[in-house]
N, C-alpha and C. Protein backbone atom coordinates (compact mmCIF):
# COMPACT_ATOMS: atom_id res chain seq x y z
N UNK A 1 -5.92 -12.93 0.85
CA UNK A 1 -5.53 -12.82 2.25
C UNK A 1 -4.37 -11.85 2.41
N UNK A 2 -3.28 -12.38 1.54
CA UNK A 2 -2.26 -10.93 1.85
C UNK A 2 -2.59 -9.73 1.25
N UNK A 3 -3.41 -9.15 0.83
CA UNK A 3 -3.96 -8.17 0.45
C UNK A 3 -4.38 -6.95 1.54
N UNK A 4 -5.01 -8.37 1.70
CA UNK A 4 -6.29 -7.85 3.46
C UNK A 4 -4.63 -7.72 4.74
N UNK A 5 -4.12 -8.22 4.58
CA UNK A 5 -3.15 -8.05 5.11
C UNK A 5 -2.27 -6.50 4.83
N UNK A 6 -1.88 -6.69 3.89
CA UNK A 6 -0.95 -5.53 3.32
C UNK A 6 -2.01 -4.06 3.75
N UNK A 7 -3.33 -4.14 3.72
CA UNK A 7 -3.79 -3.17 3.69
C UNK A 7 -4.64 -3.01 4.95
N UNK A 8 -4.35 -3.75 5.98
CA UNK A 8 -5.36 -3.63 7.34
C UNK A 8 -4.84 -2.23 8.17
N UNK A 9 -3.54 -2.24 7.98
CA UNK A 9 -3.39 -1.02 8.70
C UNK A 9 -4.05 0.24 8.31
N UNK A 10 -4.16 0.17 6.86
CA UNK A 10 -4.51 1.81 5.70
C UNK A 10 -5.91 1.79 6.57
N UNK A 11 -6.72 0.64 6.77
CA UNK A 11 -8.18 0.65 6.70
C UNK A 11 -8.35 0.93 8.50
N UNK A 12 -7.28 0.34 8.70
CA UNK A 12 -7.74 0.64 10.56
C UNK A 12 -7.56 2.32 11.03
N UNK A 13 -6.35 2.70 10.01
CA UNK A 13 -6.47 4.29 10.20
C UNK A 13 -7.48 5.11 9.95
N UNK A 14 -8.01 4.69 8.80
CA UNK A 14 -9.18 5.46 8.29
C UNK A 14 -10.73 5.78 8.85
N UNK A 15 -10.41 4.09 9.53
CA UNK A 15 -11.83 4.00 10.22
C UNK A 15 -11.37 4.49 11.61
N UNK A 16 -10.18 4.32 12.41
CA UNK A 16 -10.23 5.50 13.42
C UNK A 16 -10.31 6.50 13.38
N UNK A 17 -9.78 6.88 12.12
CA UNK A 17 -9.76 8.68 12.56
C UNK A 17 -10.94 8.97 12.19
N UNK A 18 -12.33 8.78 11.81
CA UNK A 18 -13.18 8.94 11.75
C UNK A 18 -14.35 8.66 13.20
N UNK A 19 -13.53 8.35 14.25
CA UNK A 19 -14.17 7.89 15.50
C UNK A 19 -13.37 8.29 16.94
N UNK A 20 -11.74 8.81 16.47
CA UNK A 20 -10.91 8.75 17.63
C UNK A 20 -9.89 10.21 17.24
N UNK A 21 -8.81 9.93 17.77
CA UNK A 21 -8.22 11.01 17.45
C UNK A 21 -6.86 10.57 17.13
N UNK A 22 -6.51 11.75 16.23
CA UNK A 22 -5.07 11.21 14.97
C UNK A 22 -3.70 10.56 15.55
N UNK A 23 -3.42 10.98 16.81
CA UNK A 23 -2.12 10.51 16.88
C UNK A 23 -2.69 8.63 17.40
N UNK A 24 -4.21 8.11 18.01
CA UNK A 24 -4.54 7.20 18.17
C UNK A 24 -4.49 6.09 17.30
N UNK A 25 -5.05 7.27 16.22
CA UNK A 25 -5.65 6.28 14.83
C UNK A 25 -4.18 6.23 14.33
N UNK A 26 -3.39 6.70 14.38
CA UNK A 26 -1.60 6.52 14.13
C UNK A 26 -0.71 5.39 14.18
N UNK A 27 -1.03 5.36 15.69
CA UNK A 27 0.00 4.59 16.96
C UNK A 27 -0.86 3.18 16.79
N UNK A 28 -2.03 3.04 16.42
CA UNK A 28 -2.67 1.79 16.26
C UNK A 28 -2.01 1.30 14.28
N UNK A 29 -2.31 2.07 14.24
CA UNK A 29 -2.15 1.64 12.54
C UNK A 29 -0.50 1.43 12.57
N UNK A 30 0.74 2.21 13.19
CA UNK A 30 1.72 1.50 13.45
C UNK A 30 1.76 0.13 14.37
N UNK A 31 1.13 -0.06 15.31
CA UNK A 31 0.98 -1.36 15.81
C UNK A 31 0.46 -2.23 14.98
N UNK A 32 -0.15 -2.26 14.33
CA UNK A 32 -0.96 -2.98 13.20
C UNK A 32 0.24 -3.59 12.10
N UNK A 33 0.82 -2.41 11.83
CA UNK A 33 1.66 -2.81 10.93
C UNK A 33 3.06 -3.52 11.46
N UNK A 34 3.42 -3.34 12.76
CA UNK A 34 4.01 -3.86 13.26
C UNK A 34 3.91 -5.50 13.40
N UNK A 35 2.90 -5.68 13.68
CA UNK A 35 1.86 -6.76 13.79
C UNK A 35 1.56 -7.61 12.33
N UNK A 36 1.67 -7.06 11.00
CA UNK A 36 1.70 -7.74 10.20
C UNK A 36 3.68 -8.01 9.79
N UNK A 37 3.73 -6.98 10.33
CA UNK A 37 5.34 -7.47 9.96
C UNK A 37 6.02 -8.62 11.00
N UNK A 38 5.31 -8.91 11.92
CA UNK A 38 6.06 -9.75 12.92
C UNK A 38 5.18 -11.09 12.38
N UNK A 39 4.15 -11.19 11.61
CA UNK A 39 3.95 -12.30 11.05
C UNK A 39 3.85 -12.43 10.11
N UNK A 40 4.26 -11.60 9.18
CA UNK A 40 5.70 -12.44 8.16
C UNK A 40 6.81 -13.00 8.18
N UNK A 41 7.66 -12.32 9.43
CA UNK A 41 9.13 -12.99 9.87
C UNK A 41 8.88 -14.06 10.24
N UNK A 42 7.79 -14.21 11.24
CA UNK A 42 7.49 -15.84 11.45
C UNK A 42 7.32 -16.51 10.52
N UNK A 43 6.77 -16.61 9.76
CA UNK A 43 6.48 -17.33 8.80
C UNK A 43 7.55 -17.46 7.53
N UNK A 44 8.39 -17.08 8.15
CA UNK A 44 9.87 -17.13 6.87
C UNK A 44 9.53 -16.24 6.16
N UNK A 45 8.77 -14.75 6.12
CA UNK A 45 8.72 -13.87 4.90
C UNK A 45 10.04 -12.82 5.53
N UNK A 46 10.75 -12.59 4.37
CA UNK A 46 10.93 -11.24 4.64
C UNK A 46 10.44 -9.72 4.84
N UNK A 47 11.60 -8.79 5.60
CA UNK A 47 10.72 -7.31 5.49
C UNK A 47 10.26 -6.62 4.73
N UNK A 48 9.31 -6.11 4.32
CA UNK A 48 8.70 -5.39 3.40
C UNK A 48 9.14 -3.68 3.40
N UNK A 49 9.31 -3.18 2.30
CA UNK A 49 9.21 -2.01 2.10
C UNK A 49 8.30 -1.30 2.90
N UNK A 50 7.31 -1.83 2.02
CA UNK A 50 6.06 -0.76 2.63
C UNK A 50 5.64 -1.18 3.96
N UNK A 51 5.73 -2.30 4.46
CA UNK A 51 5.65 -2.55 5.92
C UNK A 51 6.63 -0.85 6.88
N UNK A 52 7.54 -1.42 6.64
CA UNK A 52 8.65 -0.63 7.23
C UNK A 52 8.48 0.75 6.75
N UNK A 53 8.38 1.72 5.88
CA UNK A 53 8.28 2.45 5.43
C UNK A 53 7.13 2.66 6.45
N UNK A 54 5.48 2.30 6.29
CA UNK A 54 4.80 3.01 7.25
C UNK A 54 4.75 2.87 8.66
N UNK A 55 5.17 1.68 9.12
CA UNK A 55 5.56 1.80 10.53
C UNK A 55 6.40 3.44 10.81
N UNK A 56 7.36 3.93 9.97
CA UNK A 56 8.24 4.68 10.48
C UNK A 56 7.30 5.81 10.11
N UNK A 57 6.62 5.93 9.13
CA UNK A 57 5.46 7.07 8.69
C UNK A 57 4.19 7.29 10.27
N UNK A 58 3.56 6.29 10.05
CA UNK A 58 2.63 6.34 10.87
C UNK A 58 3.27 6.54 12.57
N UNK A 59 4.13 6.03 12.85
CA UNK A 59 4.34 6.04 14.18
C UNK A 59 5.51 7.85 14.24
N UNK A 60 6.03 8.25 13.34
CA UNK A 60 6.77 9.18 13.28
C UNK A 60 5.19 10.78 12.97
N UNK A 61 4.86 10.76 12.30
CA UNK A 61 3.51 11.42 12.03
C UNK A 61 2.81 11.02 13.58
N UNK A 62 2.86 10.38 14.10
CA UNK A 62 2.03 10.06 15.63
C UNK A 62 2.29 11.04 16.64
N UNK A 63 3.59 10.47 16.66
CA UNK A 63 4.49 11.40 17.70
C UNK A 63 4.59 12.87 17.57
N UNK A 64 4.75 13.30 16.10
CA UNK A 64 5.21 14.62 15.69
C UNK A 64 3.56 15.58 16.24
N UNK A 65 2.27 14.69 15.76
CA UNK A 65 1.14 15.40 16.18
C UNK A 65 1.36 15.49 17.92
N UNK A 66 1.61 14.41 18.53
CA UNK A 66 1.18 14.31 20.00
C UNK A 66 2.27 15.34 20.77
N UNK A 67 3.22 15.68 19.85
CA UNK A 67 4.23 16.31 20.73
C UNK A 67 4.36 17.84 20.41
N UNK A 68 4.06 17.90 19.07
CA UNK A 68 4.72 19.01 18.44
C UNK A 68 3.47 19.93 18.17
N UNK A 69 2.43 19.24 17.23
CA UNK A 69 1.25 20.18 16.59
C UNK A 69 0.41 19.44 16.55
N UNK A 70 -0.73 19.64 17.96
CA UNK A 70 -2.09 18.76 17.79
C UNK A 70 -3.16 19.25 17.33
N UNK A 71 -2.85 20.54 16.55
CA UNK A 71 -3.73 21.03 16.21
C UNK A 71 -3.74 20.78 14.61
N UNK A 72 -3.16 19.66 14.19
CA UNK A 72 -3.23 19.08 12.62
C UNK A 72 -4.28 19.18 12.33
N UNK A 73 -4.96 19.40 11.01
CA UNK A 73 -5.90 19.21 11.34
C UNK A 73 -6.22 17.58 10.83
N UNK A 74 -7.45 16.72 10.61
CA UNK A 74 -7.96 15.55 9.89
C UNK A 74 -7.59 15.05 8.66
N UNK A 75 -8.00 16.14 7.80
CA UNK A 75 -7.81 16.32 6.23
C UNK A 75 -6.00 16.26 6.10
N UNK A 76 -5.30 17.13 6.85
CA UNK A 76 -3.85 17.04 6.60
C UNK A 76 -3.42 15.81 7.46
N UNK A 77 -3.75 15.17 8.09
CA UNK A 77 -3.23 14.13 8.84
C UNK A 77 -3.52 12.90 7.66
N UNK A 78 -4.94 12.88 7.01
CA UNK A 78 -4.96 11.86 5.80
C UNK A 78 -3.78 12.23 5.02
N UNK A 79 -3.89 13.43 4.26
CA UNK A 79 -3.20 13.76 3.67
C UNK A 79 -1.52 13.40 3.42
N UNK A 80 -1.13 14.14 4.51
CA UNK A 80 0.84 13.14 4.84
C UNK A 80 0.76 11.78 4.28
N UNK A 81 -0.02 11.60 5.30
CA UNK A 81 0.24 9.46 5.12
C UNK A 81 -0.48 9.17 3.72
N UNK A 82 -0.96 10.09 2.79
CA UNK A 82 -1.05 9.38 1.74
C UNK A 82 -0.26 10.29 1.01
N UNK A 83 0.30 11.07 1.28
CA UNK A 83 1.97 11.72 0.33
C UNK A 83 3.00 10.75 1.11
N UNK A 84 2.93 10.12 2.09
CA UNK A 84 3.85 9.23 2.87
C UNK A 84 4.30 7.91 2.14
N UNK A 85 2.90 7.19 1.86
CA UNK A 85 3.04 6.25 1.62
C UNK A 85 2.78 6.55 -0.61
N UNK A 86 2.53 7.40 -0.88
CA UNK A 86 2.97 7.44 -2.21
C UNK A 86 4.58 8.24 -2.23
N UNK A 87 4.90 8.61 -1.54
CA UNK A 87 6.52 8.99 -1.36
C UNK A 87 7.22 7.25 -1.49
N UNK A 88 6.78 6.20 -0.66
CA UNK A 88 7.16 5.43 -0.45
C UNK A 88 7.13 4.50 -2.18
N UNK A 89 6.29 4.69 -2.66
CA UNK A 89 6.29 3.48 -3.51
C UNK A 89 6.94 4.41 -4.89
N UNK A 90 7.24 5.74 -4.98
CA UNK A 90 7.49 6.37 -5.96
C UNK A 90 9.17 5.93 -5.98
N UNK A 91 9.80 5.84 -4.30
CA UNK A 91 11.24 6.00 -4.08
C UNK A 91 11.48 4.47 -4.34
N UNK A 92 9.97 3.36 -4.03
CA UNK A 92 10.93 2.74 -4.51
C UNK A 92 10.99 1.80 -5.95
N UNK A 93 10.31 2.76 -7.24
CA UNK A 93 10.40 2.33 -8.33
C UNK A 93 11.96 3.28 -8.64
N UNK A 94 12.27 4.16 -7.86
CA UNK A 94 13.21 4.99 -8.43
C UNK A 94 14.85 4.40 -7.91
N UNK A 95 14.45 3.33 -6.74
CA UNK A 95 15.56 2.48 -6.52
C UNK A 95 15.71 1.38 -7.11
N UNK A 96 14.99 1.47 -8.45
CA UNK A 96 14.29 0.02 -9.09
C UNK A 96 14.81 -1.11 -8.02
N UNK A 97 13.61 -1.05 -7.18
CA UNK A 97 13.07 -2.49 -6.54
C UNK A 97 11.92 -2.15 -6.20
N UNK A 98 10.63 -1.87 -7.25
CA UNK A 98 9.48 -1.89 -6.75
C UNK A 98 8.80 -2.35 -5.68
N UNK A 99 8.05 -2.08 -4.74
CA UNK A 99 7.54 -3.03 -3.50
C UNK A 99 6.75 -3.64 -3.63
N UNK A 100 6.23 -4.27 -4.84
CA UNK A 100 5.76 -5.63 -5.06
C UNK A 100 5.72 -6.50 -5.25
N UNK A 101 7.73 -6.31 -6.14
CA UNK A 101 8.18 -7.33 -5.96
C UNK A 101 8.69 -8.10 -4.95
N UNK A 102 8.93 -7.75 -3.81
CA UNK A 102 8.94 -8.60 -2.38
C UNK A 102 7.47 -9.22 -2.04
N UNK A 103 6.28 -9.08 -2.58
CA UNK A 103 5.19 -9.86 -2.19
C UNK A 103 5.10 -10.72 -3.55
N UNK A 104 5.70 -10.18 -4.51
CA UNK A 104 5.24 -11.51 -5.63
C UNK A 104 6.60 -12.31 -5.61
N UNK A 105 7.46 -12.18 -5.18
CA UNK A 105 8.35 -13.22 -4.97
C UNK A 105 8.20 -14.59 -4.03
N UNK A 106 7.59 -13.88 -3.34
CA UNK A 106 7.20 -15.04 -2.62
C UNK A 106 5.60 -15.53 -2.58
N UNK A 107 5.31 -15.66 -3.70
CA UNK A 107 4.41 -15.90 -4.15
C UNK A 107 4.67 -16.78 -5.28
N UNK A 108 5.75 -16.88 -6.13
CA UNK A 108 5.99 -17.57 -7.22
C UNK A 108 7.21 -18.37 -7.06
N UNK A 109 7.73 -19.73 -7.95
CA UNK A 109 8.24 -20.07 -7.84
C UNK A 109 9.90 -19.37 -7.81
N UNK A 110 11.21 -19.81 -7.69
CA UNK A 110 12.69 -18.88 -7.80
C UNK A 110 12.20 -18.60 -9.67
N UNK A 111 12.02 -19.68 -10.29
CA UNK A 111 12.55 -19.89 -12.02
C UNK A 111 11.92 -19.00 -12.42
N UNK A 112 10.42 -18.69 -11.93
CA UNK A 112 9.35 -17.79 -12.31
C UNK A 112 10.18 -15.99 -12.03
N UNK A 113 10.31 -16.21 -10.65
CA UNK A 113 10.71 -15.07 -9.86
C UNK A 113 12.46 -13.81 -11.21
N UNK A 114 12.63 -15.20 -11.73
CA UNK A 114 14.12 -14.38 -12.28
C UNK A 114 13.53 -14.55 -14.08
N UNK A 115 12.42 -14.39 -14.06
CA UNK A 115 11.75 -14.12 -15.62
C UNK A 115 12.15 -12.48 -15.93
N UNK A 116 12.72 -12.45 -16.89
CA UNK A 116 12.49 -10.74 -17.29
C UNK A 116 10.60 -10.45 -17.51
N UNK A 117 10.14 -11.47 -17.53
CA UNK A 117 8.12 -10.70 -17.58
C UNK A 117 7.75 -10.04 -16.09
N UNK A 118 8.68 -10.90 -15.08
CA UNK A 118 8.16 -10.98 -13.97
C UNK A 118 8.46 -9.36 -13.43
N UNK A 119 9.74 -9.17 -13.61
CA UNK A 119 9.89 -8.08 -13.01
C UNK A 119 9.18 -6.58 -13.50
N UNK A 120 9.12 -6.85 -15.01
CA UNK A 120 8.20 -5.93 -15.61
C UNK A 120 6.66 -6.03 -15.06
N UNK A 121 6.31 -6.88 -15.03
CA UNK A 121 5.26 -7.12 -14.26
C UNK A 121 4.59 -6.49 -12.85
N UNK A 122 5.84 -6.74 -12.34
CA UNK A 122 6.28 -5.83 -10.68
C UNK A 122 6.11 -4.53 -11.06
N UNK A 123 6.89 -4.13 -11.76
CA UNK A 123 6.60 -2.42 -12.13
C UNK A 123 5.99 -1.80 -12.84
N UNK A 124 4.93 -2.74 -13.39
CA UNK A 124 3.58 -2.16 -13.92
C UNK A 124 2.12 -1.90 -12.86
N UNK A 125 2.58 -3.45 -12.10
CA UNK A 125 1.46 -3.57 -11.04
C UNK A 125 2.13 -1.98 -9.72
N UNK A 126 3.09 -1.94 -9.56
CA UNK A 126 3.73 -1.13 -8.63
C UNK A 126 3.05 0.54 -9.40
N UNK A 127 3.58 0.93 -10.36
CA UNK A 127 2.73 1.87 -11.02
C UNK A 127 1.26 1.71 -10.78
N UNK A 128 0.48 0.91 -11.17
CA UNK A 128 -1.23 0.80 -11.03
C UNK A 128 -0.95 1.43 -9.46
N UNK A 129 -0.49 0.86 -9.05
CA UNK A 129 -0.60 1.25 -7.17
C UNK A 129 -0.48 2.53 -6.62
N UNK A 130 0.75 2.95 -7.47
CA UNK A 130 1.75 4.01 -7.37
C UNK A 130 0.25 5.30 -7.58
N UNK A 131 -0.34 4.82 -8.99
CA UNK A 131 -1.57 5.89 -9.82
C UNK A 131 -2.43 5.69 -8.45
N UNK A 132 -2.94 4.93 -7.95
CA UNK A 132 -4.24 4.65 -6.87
C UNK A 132 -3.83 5.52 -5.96
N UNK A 133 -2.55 5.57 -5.44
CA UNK A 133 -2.25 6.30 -3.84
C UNK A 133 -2.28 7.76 -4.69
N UNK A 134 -1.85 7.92 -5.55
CA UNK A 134 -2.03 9.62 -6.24
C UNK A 134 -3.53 9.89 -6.14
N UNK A 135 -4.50 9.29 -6.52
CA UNK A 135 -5.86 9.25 -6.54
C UNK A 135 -6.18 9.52 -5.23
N UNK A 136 -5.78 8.52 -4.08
CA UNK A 136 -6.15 8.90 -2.90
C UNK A 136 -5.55 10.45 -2.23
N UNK A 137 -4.67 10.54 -2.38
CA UNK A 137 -4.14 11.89 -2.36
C UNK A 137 -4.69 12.90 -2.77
N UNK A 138 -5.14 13.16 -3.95
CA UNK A 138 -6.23 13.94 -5.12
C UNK A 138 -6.91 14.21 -4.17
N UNK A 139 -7.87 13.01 -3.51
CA UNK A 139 -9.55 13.08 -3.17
C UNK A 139 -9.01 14.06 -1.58
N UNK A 140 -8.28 13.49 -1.16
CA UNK A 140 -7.60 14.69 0.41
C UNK A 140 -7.03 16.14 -0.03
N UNK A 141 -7.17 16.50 -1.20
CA UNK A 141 -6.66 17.68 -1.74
C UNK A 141 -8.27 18.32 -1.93
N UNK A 142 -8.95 17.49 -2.59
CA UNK A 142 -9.98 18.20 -3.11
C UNK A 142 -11.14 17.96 -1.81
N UNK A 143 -11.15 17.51 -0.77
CA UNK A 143 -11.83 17.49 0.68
C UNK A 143 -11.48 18.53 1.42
N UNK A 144 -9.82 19.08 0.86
CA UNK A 144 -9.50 20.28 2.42
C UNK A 144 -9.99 21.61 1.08
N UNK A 145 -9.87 21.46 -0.13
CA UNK A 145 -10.10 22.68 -0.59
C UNK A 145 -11.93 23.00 -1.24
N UNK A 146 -12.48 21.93 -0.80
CA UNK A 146 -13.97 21.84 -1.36
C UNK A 146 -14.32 21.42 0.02
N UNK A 147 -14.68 22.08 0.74
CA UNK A 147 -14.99 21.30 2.24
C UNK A 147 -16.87 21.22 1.81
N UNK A 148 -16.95 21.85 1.22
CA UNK A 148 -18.74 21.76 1.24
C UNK A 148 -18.92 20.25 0.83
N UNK A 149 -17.87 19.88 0.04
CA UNK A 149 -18.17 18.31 -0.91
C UNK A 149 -18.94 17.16 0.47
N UNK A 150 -19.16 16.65 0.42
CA UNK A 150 -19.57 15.14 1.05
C UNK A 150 -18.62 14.12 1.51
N UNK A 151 -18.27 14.00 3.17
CA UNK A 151 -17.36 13.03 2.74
C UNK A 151 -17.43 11.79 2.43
N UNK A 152 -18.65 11.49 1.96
CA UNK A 152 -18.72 10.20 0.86
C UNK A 152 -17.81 9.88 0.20
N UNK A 153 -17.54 11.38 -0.81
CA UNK A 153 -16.83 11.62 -2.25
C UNK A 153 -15.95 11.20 -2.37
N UNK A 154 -14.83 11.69 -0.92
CA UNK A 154 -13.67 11.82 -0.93
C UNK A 154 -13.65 9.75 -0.32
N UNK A 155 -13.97 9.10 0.20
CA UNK A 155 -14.11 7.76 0.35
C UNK A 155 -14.56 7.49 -0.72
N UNK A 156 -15.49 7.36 -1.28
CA UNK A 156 -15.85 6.73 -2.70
C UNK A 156 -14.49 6.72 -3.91
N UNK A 157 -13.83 7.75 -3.82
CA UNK A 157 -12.91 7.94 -4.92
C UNK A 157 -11.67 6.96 -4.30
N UNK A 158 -11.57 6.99 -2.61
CA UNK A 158 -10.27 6.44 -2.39
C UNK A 158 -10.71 4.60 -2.46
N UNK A 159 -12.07 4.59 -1.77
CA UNK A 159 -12.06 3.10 -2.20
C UNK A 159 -11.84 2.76 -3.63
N UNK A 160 -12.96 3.55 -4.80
CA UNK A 160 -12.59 3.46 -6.15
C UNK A 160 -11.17 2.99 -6.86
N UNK A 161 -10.08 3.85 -6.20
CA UNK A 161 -8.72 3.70 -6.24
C UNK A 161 -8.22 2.61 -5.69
N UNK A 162 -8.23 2.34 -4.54
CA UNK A 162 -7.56 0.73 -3.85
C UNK A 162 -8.34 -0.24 -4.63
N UNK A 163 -9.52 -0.36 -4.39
CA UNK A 163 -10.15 -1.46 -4.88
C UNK A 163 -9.86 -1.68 -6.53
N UNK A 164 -9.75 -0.98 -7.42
CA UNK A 164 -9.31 -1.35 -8.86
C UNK A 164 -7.70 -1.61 -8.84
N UNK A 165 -6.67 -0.82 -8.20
CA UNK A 165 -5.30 -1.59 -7.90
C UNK A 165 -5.54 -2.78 -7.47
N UNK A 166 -6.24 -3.04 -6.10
CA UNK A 166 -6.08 -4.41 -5.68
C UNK A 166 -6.98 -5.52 -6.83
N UNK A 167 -7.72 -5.05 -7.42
CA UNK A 167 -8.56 -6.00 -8.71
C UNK A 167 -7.13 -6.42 -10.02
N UNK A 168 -6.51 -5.25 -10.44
CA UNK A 168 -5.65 -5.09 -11.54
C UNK A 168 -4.33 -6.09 -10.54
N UNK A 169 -3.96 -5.86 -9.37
CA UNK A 169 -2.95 -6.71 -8.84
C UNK A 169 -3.06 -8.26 -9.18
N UNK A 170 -4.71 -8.68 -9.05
CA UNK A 170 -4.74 -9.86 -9.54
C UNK A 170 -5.45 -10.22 -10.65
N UNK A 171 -5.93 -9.34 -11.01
CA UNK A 171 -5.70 -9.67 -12.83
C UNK A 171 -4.28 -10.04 -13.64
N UNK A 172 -4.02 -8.94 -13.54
CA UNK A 172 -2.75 -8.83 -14.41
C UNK A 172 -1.87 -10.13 -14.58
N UNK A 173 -1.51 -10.64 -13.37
CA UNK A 173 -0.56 -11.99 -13.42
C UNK A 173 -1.09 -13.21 -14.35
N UNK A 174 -2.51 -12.89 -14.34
CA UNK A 174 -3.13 -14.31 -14.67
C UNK A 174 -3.18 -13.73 -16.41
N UNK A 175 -3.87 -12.63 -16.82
CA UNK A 175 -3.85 -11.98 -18.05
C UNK A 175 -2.16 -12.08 -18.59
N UNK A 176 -1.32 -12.30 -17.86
CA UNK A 176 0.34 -12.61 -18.51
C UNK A 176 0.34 -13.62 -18.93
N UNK A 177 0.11 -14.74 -17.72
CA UNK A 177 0.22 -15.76 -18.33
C UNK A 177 -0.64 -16.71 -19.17
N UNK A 178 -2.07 -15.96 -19.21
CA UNK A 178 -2.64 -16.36 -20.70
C UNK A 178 -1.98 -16.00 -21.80
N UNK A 179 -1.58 -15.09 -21.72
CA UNK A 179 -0.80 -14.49 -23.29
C UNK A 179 0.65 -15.09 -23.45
N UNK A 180 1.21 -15.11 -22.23
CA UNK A 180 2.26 -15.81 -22.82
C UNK A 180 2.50 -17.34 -22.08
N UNK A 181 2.05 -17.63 -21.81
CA UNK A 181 1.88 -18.91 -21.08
C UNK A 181 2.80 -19.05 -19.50
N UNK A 182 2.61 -20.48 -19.28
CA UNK A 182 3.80 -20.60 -17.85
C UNK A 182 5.18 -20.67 -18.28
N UNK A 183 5.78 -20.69 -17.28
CA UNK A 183 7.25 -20.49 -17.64
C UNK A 183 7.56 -22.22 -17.99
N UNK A 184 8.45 -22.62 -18.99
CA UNK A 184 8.87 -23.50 -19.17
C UNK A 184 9.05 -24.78 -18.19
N UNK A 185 9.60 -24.38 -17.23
CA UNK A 185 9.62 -25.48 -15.71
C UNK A 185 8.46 -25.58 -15.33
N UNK A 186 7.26 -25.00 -15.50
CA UNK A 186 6.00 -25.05 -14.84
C UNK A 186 5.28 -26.31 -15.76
N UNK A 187 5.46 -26.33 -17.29
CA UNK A 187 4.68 -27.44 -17.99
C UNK A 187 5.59 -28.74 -17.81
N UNK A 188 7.04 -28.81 -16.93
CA UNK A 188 7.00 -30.58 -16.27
C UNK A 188 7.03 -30.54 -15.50
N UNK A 189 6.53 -29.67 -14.36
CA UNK A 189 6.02 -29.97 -12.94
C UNK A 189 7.39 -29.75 -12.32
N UNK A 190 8.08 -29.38 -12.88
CA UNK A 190 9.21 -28.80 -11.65
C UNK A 190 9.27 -27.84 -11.35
């Protein structure tokens, strides 16, 4: 569910701009994300990186087309927001606080949360992610400079990419703790 969450905005852009026009498919995908960020606060989550990060991407990229240059074209409008949002997760392994660790924190217990596995963990899964949005990026590089290609290709490669991050996001935790088991407080139930 938070997955489908974290990623409704990526998917609402994609499928607009394939039906509407960019600063639309923008200003919705910032509402969207707006919209998942206002129900996390409700719900006692904190703000997210990448929440915040593309609200200011998508709705700043909105404006800049509607005001400045509407003659972007498609391919470069994918393009930004996926140098946007891999800008985003590169800056923030380089502030070491990966942005996954704000969704796996609250996901696991505090005792779990202050494991030295855990955080390595965060910045392995944050890397897998980090590699996927480069991938998606790739396939918008090789769509504006191979225009004959299919745009199947360039979707096939970007689903290819999300969908094995989001598979490896939940692998990985469970593949840890087969190998090294639960954390100590977890086998007496506290």
């Amino acid at each position: 569910m938070m997955i489908l969450l974290i990623l409704a905005p990526f998917g609402c852009f994609a499928l607009l701009m394939l039906v509407t026009s960019a600063p639309v498919s923008l200003f919705a995908a910032a509402a969207i994300c707006l919209a998942v960020i206002a129900y996390d606060l409700v719900r006692g989550r904190s703000l997210k990186i990448l929440g915040a990060g593309s609200v200011v991407l998508f709705g700043a990229l909105g404006g800049y087309i509607a005001l400045v240059d509407p003659g972007l074209s498609t391919a470069a409008v994918k393009l930004i927001v996926d140098a946007g949002v891999f800008a985003i997760a590169l800056l923030s392994i380089a502030f070491r606080f990966p942005f996954t660790l704000q969704y796996a924190r609250e996901m696991v217990d505090p005792e779990t949360a202050k494991l030295p596995g855990f955080i390595k963990a965060s910045y392995i899964i944050t890397w897998v992610w980090t590699g996927a949005l480069f991938a998606m990026m790739a396939a918008n590089v090789l769509m504006i400079y191979s225009p004959s290609l299919p745009l199947w290709s360039g979707l096939a490669i970007a689903f290819a990419a999300r969908n094995s991050a989001a598979y490896f996001t939940k692998w990985y935790p469970q593949h840890r703790r087969a190998k090294y088991g639960p954390p100590a407080g977890a086998l007496s139930g506290s």
